[in-house]
N, C-alpha and C. Protein backbone atom coordinates (compact mmCIF):
# COMPACT_ATOMS: atom_id res chain seq x y z
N UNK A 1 79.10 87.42 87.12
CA UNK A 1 78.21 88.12 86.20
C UNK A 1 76.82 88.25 86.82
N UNK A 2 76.21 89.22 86.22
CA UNK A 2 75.00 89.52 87.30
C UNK A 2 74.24 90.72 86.04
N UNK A 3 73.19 91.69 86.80
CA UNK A 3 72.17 92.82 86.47
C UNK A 3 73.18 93.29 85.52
N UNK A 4 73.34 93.90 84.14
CA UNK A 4 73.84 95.06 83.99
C UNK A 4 73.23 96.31 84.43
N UNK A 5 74.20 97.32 84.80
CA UNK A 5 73.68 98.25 84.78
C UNK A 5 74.70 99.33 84.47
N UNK A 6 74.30 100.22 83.56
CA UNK A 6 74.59 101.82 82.87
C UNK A 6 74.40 102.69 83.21
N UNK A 7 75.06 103.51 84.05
CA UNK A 7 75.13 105.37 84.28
C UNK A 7 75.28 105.87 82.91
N UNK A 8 74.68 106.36 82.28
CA UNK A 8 74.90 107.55 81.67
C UNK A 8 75.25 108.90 82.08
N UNK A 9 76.02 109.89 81.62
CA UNK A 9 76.35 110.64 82.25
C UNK A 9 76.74 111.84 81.59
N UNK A 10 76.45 112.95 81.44
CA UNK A 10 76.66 113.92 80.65
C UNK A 10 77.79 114.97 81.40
N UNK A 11 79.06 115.61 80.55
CA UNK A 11 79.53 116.07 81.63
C UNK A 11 79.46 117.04 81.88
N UNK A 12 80.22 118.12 83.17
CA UNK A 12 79.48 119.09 83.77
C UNK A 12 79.68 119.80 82.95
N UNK A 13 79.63 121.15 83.73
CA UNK A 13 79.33 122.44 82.97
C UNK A 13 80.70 122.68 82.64
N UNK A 14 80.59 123.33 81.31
CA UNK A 14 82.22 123.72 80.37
C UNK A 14 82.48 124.92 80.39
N UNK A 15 83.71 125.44 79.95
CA UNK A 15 83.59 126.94 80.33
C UNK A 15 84.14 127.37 78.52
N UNK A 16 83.04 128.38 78.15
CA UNK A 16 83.22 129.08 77.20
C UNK A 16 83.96 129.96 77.17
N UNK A 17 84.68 130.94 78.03
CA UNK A 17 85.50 132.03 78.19
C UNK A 17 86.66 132.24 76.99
N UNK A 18 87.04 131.28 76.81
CA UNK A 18 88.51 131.39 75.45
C UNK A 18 88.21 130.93 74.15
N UNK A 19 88.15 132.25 73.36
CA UNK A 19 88.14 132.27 71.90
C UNK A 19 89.24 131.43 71.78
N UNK A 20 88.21 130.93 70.56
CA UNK A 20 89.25 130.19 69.40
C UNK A 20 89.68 128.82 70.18
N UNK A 21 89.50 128.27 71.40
CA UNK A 21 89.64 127.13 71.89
C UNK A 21 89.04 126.13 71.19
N UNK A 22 89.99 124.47 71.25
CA UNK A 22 88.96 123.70 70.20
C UNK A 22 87.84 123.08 70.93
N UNK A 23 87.16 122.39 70.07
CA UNK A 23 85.53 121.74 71.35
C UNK A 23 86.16 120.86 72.11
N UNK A 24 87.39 120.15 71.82
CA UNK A 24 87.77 118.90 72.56
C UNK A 24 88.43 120.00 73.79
N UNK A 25 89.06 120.74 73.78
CA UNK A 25 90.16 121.53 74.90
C UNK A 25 89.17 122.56 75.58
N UNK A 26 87.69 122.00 75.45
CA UNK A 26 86.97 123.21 76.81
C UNK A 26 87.30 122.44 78.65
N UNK A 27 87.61 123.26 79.33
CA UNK A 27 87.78 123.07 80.72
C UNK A 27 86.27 122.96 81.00
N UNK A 28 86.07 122.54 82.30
CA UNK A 28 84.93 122.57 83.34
C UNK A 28 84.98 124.29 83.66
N UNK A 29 84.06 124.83 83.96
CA UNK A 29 83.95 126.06 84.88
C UNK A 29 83.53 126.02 85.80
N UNK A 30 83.16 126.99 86.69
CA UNK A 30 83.54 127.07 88.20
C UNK A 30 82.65 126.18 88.44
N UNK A 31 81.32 126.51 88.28
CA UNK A 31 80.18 125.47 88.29
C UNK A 31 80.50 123.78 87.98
N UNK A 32 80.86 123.60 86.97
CA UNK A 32 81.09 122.35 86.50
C UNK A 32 81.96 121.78 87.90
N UNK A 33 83.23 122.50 88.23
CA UNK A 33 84.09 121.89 89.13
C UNK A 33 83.41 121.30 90.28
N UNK A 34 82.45 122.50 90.89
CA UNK A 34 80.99 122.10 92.43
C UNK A 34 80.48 120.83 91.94
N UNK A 35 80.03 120.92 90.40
CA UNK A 35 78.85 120.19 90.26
C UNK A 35 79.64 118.46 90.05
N UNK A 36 80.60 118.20 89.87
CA UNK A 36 80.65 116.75 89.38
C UNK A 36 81.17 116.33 90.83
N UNK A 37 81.76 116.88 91.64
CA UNK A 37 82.30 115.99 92.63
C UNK A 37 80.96 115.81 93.95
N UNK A 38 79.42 117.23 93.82
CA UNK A 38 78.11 116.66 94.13
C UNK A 38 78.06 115.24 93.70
N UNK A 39 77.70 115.34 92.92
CA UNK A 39 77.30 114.43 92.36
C UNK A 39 77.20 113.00 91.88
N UNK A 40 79.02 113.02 92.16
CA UNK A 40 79.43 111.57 92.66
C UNK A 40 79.56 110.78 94.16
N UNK A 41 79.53 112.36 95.20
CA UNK A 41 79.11 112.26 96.55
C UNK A 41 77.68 111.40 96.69
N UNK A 42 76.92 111.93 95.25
CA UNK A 42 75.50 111.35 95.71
C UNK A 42 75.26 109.81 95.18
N UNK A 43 75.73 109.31 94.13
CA UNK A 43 76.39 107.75 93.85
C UNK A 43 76.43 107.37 94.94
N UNK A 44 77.94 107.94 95.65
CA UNK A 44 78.48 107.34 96.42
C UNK A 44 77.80 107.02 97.70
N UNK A 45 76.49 107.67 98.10
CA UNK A 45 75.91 107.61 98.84
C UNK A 45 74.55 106.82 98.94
N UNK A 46 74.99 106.49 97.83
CA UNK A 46 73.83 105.46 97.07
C UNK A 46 74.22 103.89 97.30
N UNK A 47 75.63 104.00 97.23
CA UNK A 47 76.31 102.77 97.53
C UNK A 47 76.58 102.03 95.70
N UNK A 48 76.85 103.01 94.94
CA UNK A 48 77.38 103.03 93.63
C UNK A 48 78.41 102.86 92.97
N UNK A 49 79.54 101.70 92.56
CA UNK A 49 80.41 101.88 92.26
C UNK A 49 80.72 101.13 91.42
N UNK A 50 81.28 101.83 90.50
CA UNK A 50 81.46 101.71 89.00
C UNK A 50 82.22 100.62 88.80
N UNK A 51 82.68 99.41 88.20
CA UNK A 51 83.65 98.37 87.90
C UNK A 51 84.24 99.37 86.77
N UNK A 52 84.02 99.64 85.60
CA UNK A 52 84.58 100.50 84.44
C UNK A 52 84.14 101.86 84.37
N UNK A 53 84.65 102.87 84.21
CA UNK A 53 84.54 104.08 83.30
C UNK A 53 84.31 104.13 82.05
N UNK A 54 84.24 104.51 81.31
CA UNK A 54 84.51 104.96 79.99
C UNK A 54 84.03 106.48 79.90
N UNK A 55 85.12 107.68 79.24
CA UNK A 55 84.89 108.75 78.73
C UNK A 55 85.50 108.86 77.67
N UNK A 56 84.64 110.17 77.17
CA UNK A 56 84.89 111.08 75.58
C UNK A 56 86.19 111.25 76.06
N UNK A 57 87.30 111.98 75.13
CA UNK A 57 88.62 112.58 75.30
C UNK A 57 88.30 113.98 75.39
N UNK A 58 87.45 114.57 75.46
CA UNK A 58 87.22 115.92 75.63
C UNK A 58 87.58 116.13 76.89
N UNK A 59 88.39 117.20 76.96
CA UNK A 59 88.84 118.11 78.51
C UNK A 59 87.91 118.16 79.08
N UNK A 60 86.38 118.45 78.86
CA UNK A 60 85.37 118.43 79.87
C UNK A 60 84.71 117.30 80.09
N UNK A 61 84.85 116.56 79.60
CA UNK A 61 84.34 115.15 80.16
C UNK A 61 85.42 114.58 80.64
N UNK A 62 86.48 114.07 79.96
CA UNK A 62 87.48 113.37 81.32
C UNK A 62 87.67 113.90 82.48
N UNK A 63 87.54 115.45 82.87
CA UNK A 63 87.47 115.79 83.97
C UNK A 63 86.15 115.40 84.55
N UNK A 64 85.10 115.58 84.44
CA UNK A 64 84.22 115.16 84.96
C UNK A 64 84.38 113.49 85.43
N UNK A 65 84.47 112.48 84.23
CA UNK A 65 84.99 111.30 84.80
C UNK A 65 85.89 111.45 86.04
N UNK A 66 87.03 111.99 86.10
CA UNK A 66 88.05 111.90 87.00
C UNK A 66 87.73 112.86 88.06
N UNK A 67 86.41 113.84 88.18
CA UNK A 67 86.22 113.82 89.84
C UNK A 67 85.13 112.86 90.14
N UNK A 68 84.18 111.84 89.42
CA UNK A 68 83.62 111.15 89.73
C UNK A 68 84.93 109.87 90.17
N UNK A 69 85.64 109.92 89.38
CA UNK A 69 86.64 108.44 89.81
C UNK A 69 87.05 108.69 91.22
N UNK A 70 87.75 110.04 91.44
CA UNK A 70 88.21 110.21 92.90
C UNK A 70 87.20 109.75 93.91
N UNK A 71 86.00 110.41 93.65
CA UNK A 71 85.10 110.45 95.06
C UNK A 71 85.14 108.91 95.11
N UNK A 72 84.54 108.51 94.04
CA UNK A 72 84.22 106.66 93.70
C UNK A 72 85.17 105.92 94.43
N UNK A 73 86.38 106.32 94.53
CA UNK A 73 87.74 105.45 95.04
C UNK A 73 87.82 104.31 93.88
N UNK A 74 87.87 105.22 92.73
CA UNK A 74 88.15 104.24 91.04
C UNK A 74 89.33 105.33 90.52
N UNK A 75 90.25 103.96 90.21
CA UNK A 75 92.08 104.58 89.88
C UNK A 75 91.51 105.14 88.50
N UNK A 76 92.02 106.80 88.49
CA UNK A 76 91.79 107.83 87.62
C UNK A 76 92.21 107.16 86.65
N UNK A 77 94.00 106.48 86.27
CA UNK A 77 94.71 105.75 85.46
C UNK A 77 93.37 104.77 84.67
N UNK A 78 92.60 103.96 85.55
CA UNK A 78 91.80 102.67 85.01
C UNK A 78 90.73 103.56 83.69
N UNK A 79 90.76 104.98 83.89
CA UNK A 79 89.31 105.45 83.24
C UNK A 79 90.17 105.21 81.76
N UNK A 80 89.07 104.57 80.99
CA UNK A 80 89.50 104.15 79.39
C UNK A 80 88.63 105.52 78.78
N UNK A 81 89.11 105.88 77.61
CA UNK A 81 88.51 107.27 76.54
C UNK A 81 88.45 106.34 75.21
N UNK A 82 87.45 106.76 74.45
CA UNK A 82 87.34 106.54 72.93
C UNK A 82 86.68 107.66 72.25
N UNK A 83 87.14 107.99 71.29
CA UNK A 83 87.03 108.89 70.46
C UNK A 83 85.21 108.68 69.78
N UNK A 84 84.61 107.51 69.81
CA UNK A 84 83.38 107.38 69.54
C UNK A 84 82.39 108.51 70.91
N UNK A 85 82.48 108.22 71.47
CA UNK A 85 81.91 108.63 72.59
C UNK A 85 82.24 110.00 72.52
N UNK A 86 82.50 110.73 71.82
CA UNK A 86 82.74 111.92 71.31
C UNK A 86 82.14 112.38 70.17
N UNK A 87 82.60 111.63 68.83
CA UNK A 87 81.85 111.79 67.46
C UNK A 87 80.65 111.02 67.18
N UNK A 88 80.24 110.09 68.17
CA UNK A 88 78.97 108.92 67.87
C UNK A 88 77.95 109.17 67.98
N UNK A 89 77.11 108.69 67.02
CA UNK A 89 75.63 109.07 67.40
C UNK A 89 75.25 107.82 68.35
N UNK A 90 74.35 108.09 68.55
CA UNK A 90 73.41 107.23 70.40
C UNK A 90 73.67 105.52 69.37
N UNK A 91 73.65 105.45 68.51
CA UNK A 91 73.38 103.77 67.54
C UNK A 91 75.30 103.78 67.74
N UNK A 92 75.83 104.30 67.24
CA UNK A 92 77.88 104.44 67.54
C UNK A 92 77.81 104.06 68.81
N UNK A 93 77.46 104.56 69.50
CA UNK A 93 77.55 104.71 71.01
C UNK A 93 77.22 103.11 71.88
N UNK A 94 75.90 102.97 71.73
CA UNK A 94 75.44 101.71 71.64
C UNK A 94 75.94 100.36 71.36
N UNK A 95 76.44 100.72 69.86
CA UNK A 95 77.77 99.17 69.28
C UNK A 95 78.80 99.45 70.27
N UNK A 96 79.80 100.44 70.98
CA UNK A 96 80.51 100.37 71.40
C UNK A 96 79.53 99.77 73.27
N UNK A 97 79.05 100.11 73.32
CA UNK A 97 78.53 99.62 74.90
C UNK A 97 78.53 98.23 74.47
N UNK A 98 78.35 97.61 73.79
CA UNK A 98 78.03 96.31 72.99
C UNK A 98 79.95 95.43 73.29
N UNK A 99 80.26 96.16 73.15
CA UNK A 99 82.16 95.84 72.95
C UNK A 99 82.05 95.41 74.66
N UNK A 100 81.73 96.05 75.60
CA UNK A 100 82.27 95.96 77.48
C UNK A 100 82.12 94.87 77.51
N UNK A 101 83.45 94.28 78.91
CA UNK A 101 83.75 93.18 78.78
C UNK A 101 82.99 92.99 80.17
N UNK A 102 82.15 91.70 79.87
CA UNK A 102 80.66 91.05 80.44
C UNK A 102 81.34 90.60 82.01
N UNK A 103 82.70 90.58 81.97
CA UNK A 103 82.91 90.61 83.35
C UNK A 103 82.55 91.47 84.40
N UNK A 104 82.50 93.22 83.89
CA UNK A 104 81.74 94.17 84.61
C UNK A 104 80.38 94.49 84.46
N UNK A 105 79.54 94.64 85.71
CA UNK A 105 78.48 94.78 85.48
C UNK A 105 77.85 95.98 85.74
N UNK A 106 78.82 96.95 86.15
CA UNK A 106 78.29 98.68 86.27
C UNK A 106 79.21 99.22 85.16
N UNK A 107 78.68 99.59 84.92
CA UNK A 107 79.73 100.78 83.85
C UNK A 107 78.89 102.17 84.31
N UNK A 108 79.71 103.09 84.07
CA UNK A 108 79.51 104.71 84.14
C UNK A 108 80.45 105.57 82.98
N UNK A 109 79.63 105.62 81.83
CA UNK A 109 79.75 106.43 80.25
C UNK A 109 79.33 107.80 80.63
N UNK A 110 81.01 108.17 80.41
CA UNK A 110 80.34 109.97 80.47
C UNK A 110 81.04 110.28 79.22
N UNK A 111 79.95 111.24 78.90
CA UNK A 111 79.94 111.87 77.32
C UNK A 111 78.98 113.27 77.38
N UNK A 112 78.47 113.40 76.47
CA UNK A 112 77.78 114.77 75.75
C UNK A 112 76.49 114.81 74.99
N UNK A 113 76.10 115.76 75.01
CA UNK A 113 74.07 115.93 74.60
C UNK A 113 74.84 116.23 73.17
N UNK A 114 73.83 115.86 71.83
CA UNK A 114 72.66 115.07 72.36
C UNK A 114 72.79 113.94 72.79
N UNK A 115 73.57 113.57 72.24
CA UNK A 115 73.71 111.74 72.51
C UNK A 115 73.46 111.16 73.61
N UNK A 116 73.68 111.87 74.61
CA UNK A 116 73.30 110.86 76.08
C UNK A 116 72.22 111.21 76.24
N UNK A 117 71.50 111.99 75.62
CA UNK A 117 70.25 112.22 75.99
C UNK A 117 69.12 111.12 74.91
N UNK A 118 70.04 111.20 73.80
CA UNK A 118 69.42 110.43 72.44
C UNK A 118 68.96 108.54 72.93
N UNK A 119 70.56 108.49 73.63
CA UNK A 119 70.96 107.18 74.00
C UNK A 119 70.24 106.53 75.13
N UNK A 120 69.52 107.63 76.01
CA UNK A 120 68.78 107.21 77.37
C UNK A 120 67.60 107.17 77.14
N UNK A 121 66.82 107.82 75.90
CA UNK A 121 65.37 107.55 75.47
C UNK A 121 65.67 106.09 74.94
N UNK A 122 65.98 106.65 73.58
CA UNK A 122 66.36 104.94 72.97
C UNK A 122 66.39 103.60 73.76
N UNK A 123 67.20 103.66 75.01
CA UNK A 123 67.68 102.30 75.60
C UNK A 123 66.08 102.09 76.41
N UNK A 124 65.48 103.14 76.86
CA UNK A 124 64.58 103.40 78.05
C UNK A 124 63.09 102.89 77.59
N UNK A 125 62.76 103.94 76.47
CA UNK A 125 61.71 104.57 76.16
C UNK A 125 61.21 105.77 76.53
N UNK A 126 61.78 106.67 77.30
CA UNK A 126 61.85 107.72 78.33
C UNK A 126 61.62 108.81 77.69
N UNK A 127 61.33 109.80 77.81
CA UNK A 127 61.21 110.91 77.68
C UNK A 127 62.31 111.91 78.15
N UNK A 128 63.57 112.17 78.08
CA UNK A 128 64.26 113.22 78.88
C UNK A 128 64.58 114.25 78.51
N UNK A 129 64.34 114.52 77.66
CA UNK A 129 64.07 115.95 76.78
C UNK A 129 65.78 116.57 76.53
N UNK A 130 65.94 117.20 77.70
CA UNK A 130 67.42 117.75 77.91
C UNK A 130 68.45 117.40 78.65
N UNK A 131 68.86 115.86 78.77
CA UNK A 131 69.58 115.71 80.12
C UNK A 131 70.69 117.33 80.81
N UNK A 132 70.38 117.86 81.29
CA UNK A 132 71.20 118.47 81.57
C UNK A 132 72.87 118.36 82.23
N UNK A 133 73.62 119.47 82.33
CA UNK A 133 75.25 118.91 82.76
C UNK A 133 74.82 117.84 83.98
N UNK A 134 76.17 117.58 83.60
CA UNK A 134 76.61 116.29 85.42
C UNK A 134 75.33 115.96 85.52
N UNK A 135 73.95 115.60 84.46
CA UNK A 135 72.94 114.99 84.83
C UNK A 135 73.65 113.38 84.85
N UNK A 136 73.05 112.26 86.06
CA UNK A 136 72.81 110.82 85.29
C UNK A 136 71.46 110.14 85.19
N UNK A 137 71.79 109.33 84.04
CA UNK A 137 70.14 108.31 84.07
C UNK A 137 70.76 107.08 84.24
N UNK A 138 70.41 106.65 85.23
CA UNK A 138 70.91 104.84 85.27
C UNK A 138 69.94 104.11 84.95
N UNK A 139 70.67 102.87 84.28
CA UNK A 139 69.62 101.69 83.38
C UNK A 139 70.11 100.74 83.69
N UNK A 140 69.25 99.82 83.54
CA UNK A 140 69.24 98.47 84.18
C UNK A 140 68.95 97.47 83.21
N UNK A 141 69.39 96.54 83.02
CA UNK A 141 69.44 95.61 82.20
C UNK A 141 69.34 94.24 82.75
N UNK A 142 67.78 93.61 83.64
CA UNK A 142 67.91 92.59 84.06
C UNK A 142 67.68 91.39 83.35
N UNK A 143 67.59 91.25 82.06
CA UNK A 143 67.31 89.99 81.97
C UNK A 143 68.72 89.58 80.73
N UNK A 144 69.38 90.70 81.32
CA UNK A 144 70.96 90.35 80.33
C UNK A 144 72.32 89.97 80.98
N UNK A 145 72.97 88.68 80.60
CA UNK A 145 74.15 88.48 81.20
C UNK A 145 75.17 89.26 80.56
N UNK A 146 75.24 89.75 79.00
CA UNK A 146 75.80 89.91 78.13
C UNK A 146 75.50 91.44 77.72
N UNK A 147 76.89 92.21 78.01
CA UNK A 147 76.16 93.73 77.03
C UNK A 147 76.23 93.49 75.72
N UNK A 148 76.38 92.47 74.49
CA UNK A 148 76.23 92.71 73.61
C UNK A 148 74.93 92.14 73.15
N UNK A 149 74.25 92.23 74.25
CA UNK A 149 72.86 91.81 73.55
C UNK A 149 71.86 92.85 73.82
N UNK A 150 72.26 94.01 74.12
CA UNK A 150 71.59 94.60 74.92
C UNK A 150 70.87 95.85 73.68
N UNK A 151 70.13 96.05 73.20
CA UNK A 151 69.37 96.68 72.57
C UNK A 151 68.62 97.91 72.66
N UNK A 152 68.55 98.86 71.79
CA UNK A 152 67.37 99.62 72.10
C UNK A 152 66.03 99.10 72.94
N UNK A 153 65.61 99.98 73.28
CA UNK A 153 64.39 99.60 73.91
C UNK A 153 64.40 97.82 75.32
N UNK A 154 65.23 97.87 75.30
CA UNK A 154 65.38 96.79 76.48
C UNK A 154 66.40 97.27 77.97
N UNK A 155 65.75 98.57 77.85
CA UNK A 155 66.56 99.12 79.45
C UNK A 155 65.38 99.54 80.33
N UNK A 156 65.62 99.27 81.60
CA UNK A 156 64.91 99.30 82.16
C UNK A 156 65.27 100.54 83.18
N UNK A 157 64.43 101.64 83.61
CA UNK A 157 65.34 103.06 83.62
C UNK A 157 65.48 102.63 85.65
N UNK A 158 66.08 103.17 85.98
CA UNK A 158 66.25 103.15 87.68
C UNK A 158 66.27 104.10 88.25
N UNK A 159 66.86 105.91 87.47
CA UNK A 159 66.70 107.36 88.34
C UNK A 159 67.29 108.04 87.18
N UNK A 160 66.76 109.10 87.39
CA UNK A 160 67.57 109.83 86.80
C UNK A 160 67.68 111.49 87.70
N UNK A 161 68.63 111.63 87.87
CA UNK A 161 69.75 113.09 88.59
C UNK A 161 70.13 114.35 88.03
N UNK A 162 69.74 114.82 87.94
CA UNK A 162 70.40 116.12 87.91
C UNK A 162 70.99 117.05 89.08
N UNK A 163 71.96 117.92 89.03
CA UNK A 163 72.68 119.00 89.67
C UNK A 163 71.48 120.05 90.72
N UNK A 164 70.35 120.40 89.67
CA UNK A 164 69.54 121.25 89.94
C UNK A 164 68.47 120.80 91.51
N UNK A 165 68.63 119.07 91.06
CA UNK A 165 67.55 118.63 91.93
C UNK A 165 68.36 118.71 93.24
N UNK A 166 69.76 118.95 93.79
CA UNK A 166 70.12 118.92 95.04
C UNK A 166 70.33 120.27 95.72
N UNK A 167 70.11 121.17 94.84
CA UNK A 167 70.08 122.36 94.93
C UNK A 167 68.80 123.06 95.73
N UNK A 168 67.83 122.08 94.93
CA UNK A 168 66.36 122.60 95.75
C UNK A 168 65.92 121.72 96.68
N UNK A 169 66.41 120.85 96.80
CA UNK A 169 66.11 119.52 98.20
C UNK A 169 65.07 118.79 97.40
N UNK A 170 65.41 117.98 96.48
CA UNK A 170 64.16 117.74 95.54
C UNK A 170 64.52 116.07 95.36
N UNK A 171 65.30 115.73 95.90
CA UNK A 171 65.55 114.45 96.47
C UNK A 171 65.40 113.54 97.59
């Protein structure tokens, strides 16, 4: 046991093209597909790797999880889904981060605005206005052995990423 620390993670870009599709059954689009496996290239280059997953059940976020799992060299099978992380507000969201078992000390939560955006002020104090797609904010949690103690306002922020910033060399 050691630092916690939290990726947040919003997932990529979805593709609107098909009427009448439900919100859970949107695909990634072309964009989305470029943008999540960037992006876990850049983790990975960070020297980043996740002990747990957790994603929404939405088609566009488990995909996003599962090209971050590939690049990661994290078994697609291991990524766990809950239906909170879908319908939860950032406080839902939170009790469930509260549940991870204290044996892992990275987790990487991919989900959906607002909430990850709600959930990364809250934990931070931050300002992030819009996380945008395949954005992450990683948080740090040093003076916790335990995620269930881990509270609003007691994260300590470490970066936050977006798609856009590798685009313009802004890293």
């Amino acid at each position: 046991m050691g630092i916690k620390q939290l990726y947040l993670i919003r997932h990529a870009k979805s593709d609107w093209s098909v009427p009448g599709l439900r919100d859970l059954e949107r695909p990634l689009n072309k964009r989305g597909q470029r943008d999540a496996p960037m992006m876990a290239r850049w983790l990975k280059e960070q020297g980043i790797r996740p002990e747990i997953i957790y994603s929404s059940p939405a088609v566009r976020v488990i995909t996003t999880a599962r090209a971050f799992a590939e690049i990661l060299n994290y078994p697609e099978e291991s990524i766990k889904t809950d239906i909170i992380i879908y319908g939860g507000d950032a406080g839902d969201i939170l009790g469930f981060i509260k549940t991870f078992n204290d044996d892992y000390d990275r987790a990487l939560l991919f989900g959906h605005n607002p909430d990850i955006t709600v959930l990364a002020e809250k934990l931070t104090g931050k300002n992030f206005h819009n996380i945008p797609t395949c954005g992450i904010v990683a948080i740090g949690f040093s003076n916790y052995n335990s995620w269930s103690n881990i509270q609003f306002g007691n994260g300590q922020f470490l970066f936050y990423k977006y798609p856009k910033m590798f685009k313009t060399g802004r890293y």
